[in-house]
PDB file of N, CA and C in Angstrom:
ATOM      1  N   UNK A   1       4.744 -11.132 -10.121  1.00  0.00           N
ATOM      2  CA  UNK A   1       4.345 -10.217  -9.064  1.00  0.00           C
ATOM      3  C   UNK A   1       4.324  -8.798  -9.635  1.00  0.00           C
ATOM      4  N   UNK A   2       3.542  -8.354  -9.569  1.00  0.00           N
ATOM      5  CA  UNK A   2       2.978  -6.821  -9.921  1.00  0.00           C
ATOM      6  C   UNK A   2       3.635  -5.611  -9.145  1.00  0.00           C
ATOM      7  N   UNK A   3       4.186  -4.354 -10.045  1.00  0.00           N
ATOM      8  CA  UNK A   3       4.806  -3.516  -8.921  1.00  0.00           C
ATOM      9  C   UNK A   3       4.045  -2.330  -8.592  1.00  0.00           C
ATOM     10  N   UNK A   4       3.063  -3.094  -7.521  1.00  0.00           N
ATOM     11  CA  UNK A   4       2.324  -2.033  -7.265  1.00  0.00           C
ATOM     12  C   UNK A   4       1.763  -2.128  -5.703  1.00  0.00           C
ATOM     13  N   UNK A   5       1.653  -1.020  -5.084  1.00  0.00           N
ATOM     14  CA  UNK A   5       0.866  -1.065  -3.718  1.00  0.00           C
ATOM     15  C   UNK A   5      -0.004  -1.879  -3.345  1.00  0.00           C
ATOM     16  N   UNK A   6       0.100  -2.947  -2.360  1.00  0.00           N
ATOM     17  CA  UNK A   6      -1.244  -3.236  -2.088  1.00  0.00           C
ATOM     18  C   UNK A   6      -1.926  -2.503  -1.128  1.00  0.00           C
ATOM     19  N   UNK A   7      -1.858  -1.650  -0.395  1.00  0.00           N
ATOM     20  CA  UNK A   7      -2.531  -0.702   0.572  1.00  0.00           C
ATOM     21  C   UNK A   7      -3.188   0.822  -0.333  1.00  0.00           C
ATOM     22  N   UNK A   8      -2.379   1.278  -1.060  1.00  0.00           N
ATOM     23  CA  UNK A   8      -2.805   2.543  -1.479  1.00  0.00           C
ATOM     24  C   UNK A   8      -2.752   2.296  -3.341  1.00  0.00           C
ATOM     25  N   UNK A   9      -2.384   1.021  -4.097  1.00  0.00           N
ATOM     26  CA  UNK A   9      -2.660   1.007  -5.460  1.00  0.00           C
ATOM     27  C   UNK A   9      -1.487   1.470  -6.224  1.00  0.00           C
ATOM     28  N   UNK A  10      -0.494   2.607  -5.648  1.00  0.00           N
ATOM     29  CA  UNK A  10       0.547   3.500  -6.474  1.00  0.00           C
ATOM     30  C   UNK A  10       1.516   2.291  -7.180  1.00  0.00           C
ATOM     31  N   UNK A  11       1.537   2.834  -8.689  1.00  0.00           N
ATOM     32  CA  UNK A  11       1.741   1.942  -9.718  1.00  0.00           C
ATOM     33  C   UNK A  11       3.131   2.279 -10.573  1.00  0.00           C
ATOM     34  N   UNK A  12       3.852   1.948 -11.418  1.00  0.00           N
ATOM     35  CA  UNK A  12       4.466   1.968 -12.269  1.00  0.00           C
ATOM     36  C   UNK A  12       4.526   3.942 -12.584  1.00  0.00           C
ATOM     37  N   UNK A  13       4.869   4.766 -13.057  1.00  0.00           N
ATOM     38  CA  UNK A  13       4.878   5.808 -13.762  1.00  0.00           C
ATOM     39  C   UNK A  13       5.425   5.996 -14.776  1.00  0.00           C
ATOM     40  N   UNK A  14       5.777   6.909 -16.285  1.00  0.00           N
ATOM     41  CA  UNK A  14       5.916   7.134 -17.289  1.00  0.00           C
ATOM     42  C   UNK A  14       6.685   8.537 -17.034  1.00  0.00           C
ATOM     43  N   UNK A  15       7.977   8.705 -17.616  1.00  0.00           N
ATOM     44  CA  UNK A  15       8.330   9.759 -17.887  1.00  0.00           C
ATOM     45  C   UNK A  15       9.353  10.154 -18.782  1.00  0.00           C
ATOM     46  N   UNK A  16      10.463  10.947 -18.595  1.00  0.00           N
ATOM     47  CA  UNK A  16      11.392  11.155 -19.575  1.00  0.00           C
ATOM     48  C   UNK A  16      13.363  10.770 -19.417  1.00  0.00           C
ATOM     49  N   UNK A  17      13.872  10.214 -19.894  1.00  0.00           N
ATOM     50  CA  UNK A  17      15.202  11.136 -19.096  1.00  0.00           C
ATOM     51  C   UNK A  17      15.770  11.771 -20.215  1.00  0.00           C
ATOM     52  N   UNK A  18      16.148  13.104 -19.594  1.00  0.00           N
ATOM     53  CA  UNK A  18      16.508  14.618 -20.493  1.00  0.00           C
ATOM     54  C   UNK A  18      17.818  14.564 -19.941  1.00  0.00           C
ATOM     55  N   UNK A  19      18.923  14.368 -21.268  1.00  0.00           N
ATOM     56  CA  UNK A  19      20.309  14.336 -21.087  1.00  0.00           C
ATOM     57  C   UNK A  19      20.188  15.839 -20.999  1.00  0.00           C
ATOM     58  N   UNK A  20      21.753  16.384 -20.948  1.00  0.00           N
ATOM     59  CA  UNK A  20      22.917  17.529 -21.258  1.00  0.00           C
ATOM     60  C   UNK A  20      22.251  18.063 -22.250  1.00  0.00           C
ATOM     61  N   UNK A  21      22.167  17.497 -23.385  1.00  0.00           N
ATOM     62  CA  UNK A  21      21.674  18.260 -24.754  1.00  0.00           C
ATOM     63  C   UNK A  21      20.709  18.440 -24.973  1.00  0.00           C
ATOM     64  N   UNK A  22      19.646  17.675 -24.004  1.00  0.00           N
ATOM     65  CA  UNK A  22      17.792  18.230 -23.763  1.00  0.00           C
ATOM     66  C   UNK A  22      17.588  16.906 -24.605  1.00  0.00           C
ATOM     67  N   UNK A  23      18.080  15.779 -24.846  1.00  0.00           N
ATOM     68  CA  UNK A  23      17.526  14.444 -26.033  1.00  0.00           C
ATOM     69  C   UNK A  23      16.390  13.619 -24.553  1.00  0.00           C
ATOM     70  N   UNK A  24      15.517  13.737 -25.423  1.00  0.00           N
ATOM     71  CA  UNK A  24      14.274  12.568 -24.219  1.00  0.00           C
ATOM     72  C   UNK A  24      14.225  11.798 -24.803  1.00  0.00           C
ATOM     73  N   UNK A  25      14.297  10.290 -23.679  1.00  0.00           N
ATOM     74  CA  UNK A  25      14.095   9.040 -23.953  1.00  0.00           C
ATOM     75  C   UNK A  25      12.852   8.671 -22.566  1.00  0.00           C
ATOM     76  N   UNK A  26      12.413   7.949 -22.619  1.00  0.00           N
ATOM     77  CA  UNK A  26      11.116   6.892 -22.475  1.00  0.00           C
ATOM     78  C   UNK A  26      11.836   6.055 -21.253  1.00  0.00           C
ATOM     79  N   UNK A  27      11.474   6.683 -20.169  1.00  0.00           N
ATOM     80  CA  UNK A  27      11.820   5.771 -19.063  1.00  0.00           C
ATOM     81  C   UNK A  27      10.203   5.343 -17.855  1.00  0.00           C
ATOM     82  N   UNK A  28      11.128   4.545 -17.030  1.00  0.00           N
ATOM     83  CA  UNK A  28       9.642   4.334 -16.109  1.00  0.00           C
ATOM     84  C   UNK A  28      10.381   4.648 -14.397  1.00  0.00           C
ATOM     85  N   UNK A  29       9.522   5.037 -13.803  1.00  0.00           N
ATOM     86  CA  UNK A  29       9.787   5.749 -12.612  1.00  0.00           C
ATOM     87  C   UNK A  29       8.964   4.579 -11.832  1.00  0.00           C
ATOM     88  N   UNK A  30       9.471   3.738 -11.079  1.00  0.00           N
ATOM     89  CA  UNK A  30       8.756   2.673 -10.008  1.00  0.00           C
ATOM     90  C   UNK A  30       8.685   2.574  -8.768  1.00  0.00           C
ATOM     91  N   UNK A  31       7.761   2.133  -7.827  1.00  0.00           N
ATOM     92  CA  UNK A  31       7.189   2.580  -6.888  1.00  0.00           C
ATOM     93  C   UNK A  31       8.356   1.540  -6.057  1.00  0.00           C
ATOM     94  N   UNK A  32       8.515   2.251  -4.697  1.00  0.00           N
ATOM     95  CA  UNK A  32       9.559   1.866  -3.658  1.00  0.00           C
ATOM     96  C   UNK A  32       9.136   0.686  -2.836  1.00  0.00           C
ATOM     97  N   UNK A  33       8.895  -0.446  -3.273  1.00  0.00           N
ATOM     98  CA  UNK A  33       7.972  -1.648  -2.280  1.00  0.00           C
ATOM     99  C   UNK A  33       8.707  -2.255  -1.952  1.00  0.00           C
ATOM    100  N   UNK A  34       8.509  -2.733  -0.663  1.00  0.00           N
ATOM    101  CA  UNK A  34       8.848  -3.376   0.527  1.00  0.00           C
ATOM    102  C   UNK A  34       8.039  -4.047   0.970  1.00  0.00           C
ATOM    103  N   UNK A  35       8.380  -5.560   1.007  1.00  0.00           N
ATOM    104  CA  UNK A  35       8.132  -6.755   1.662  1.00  0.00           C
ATOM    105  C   UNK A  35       7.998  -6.405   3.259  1.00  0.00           C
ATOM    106  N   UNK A  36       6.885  -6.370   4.207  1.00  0.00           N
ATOM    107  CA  UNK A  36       6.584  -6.099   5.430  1.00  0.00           C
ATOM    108  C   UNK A  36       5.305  -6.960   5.729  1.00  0.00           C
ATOM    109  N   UNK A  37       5.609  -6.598   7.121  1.00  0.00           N
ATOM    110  CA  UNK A  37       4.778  -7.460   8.113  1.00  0.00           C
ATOM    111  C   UNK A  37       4.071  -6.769   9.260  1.00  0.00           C
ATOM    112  N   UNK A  38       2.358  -6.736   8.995  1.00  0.00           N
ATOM    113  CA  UNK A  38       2.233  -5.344   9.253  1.00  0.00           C
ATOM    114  C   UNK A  38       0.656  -6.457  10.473  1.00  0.00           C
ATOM    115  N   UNK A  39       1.058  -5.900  12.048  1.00  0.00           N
ATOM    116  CA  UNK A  39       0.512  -6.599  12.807  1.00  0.00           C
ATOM    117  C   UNK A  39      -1.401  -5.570  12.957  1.00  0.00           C
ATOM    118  N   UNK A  40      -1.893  -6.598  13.325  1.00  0.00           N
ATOM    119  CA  UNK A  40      -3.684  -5.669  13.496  1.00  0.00           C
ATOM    120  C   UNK A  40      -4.456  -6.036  14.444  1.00  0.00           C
ATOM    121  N   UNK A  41      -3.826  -5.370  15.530  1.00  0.00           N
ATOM    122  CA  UNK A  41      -3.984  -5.215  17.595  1.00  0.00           C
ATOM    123  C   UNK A  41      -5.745  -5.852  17.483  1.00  0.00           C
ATOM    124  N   UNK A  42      -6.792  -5.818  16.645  1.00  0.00           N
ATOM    125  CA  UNK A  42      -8.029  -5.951  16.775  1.00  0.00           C
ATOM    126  C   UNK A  42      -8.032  -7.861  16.378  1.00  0.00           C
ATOM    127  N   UNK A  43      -7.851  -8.291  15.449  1.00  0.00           N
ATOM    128  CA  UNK A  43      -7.377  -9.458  15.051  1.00  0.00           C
ATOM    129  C   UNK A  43      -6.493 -10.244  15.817  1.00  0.00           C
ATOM    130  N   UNK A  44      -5.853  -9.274  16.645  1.00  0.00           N
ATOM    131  CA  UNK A  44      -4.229 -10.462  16.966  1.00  0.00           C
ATOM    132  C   UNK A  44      -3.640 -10.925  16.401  1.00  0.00           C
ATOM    133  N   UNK A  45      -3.246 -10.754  15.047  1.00  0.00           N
ATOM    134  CA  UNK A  45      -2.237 -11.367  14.102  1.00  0.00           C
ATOM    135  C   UNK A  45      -1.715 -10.656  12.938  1.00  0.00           C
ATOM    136  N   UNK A  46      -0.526 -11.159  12.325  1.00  0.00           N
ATOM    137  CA  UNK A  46      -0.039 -10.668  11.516  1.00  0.00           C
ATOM    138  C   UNK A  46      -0.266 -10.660  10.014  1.00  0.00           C
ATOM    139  N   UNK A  47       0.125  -9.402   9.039  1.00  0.00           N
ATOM    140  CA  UNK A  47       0.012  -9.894   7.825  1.00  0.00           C
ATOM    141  C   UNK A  47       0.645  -9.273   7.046  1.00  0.00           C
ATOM    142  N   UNK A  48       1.236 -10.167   5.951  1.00  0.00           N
ATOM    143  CA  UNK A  48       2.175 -10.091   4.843  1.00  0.00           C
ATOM    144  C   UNK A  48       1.503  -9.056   3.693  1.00  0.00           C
ATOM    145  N   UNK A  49       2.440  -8.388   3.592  1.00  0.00           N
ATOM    146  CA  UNK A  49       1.754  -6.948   2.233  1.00  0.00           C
ATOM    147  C   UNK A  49       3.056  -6.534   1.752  1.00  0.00           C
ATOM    148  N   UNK A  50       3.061  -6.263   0.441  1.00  0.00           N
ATOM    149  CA  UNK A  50       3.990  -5.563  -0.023  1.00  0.00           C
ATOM    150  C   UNK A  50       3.552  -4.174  -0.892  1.00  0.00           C
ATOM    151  N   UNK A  51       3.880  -3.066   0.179  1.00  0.00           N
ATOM    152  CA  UNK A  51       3.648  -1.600   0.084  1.00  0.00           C
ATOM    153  C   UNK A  51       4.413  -0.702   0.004  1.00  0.00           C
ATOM    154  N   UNK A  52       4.380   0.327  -0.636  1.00  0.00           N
ATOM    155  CA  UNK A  52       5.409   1.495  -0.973  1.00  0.00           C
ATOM    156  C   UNK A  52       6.320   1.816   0.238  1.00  0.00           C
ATOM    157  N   UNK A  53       6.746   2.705   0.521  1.00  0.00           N
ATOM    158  CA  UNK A  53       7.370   3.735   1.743  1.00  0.00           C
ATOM    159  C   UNK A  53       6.590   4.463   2.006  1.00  0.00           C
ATOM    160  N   UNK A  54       5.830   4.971   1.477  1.00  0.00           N
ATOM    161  CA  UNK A  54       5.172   6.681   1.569  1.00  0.00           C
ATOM    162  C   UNK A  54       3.953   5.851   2.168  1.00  0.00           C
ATOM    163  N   UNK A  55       3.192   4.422   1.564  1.00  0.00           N
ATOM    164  CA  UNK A  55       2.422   3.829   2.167  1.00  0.00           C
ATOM    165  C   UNK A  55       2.970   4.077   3.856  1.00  0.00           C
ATOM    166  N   UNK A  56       3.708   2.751   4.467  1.00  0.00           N
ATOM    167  CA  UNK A  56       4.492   2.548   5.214  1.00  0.00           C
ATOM    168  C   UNK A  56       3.954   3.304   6.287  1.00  0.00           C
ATOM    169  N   UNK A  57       4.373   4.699   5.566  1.00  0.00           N
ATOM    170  CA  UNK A  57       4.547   6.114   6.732  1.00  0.00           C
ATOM    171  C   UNK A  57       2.720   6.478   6.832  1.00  0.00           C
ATOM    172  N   UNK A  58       2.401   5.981   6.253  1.00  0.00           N
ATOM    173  CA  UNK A  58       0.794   6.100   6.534  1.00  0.00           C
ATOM    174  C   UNK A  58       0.107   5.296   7.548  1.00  0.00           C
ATOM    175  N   UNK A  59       0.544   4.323   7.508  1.00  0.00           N
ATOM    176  CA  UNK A  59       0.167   3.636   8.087  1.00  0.00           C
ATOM    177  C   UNK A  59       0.700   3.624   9.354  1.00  0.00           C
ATOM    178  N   UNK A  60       1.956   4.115   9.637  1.00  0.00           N
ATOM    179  CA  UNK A  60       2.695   4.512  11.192  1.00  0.00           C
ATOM    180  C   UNK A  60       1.675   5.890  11.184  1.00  0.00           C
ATOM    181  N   UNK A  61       1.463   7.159  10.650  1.00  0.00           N
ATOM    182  CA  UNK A  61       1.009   7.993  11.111  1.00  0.00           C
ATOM    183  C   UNK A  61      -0.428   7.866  11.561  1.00  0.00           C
ATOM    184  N   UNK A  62      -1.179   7.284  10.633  1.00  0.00           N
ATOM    185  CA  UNK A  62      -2.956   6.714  10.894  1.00  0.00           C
ATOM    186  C   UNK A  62      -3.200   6.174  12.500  1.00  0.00           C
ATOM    187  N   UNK A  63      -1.479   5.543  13.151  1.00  0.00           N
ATOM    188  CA  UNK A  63      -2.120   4.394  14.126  1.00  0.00           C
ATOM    189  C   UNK A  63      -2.016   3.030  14.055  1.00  0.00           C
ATOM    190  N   UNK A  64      -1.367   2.952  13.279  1.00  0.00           N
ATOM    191  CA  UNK A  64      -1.418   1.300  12.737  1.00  0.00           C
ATOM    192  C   UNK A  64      -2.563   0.616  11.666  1.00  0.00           C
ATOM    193  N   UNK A  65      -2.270  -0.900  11.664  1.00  0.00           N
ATOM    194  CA  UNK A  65      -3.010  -1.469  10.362  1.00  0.00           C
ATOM    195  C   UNK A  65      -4.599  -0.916  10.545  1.00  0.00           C
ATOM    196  N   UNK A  66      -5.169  -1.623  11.705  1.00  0.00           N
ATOM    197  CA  UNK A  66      -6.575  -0.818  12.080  1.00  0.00           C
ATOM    198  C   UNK A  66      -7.073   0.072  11.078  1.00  0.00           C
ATOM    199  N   UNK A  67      -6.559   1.180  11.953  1.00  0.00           N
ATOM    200  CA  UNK A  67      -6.773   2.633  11.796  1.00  0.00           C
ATOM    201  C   UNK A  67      -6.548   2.884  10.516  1.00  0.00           C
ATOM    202  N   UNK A  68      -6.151   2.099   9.525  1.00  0.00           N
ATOM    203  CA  UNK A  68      -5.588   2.559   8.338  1.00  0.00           C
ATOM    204  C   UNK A  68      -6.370   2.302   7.088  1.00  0.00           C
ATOM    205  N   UNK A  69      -6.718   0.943   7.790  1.00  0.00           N
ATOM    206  CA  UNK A  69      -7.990   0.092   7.013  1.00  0.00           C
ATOM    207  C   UNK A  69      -9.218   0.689   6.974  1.00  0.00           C
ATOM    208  N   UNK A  70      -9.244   0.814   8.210  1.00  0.00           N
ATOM    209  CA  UNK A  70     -11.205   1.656   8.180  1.00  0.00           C
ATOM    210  C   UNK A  70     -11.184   3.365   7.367  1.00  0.00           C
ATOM    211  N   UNK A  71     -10.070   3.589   6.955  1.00  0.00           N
ATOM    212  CA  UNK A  71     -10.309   4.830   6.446  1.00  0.00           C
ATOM    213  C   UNK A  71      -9.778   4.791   4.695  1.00  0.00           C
ATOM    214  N   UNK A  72      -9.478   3.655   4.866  1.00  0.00           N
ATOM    215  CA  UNK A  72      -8.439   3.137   2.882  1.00  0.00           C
ATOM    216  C   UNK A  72      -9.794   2.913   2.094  1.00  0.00           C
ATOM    217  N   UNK A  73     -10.193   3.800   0.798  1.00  0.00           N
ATOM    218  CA  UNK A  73     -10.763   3.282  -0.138  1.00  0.00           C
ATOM    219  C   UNK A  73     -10.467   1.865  -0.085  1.00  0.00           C
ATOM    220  N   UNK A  74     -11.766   1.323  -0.829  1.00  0.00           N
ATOM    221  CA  UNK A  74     -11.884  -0.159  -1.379  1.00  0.00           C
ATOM    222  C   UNK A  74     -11.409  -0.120  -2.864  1.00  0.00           C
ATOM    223  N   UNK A  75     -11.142   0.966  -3.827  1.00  0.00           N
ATOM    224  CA  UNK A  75     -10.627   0.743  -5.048  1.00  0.00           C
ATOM    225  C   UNK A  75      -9.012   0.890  -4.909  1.00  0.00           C
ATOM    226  N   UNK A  76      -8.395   1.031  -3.879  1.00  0.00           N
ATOM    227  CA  UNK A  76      -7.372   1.394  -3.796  1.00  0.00           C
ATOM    228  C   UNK A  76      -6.736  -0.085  -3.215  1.00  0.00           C
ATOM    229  N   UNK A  77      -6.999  -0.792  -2.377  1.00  0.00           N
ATOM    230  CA  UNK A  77      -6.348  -2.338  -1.944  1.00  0.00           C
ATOM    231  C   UNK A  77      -6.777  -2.892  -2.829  1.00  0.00           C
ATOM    232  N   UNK A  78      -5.493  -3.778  -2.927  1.00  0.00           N
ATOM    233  CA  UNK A  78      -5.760  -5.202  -3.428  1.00  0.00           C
ATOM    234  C   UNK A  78      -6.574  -6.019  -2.972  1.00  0.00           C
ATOM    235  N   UNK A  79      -6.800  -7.483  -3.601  1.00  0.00           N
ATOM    236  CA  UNK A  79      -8.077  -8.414  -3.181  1.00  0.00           C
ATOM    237  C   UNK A  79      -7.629  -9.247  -1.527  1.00  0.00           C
ATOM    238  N   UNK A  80      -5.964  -8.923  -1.420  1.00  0.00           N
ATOM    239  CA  UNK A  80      -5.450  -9.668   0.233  1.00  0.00           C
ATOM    240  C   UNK A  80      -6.285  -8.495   0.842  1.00  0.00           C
ATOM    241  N   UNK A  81      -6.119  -7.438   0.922  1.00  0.00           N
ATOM    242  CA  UNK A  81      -6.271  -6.444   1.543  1.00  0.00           C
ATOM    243  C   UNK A  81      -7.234  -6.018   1.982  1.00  0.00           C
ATOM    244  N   UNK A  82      -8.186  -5.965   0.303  1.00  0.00           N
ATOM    245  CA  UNK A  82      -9.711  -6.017   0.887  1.00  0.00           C
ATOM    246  C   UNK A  82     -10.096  -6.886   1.861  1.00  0.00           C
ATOM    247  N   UNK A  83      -9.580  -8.129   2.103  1.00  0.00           N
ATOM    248  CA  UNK A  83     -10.269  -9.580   2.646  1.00  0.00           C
ATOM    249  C   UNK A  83     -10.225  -9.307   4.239  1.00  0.00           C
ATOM    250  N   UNK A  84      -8.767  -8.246   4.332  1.00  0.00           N
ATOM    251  CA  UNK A  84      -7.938  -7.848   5.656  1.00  0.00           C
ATOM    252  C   UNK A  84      -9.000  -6.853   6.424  1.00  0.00           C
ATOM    253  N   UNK A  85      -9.156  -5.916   5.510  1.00  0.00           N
ATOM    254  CA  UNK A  85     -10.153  -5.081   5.588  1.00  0.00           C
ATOM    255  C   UNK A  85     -11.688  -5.279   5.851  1.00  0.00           C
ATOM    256  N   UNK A  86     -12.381  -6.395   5.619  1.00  0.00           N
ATOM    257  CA  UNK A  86     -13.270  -6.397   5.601  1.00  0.00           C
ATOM    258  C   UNK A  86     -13.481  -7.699   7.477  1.00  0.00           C
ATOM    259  N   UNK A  87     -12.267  -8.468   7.754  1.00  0.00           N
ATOM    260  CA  UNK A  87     -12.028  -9.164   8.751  1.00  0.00           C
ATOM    261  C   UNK A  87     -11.832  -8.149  10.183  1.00  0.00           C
ATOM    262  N   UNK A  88     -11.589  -7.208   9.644  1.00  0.00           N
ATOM    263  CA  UNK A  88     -11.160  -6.026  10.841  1.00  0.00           C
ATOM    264  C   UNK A  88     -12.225  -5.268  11.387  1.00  0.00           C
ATOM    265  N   UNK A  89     -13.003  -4.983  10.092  1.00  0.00           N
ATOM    266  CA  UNK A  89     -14.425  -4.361  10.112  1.00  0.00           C
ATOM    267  C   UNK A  89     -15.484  -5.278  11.038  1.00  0.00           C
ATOM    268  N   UNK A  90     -15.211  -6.499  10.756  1.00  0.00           N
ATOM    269  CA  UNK A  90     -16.100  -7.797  11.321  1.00  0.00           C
ATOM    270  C   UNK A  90     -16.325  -8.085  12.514  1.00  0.00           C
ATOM    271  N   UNK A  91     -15.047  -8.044  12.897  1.00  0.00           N
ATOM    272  CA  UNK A  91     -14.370  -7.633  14.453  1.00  0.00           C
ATOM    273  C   UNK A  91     -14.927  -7.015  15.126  1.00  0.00           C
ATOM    274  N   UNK A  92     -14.040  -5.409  14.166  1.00  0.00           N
ATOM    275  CA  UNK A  92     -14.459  -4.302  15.431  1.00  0.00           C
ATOM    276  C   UNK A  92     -15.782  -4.806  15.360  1.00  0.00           C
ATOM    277  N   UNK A  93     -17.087  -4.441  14.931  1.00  0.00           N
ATOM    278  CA  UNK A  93     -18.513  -4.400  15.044  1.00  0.00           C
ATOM    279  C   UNK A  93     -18.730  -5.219  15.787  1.00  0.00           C
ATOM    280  N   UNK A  94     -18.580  -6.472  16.149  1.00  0.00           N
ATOM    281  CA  UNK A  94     -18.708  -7.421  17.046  1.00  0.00           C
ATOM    282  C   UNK A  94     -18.489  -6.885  18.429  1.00  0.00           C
ATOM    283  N   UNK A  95     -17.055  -6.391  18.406  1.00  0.00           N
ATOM    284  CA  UNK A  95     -16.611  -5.920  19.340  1.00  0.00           C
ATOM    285  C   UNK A  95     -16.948  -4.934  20.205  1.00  0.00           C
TER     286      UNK A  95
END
């Protein structure tokens, strides 16, 4: 399993840790994901994603899954996501 966003992509990072004496070593800074269950009022059902925090709060501020989807780049979700995304789109228009 990959540690990376499936809603917004945010990945792995590269940086330093700088002791007392200023010595840098080669560390990695990783993204905060959480296993959630994120419901989509247009669909009626639920779905499994594992997304950052900072995601999370996007997706509470946007309005929910919906609202979050129709405005999320397509290079930025994963291939669940896109599929989520493109089922919601299907919908609404119908709708």
């Amino acid at each position: 399993m990959s540690r990376k966003c499936e809603l917004t992509g945010k990945g792995p990072m590269t940086g330093n840790n700088v002791s007392h004496a200023h010595n840098k070593t080669r560390r990695r800074f990783l993204p905060n994901l959480q296993d959630v269950t994120l419901q989509s009022e247009t669909l009626g059902r639920s779905f499994k994603f594992r997304v950052s925090s900072a995601a999370l709060r996007t997706v509470d501020h946007r309005g929910g899954l919906d609202a979050f989807m129709a405005r999320a780049k397509e290079a930025d979700l994963s291939a669940d996501a896109l599929k989520v995304k493109k089922e919601i789109a299907k919908a609404a228009a119908s709708a």
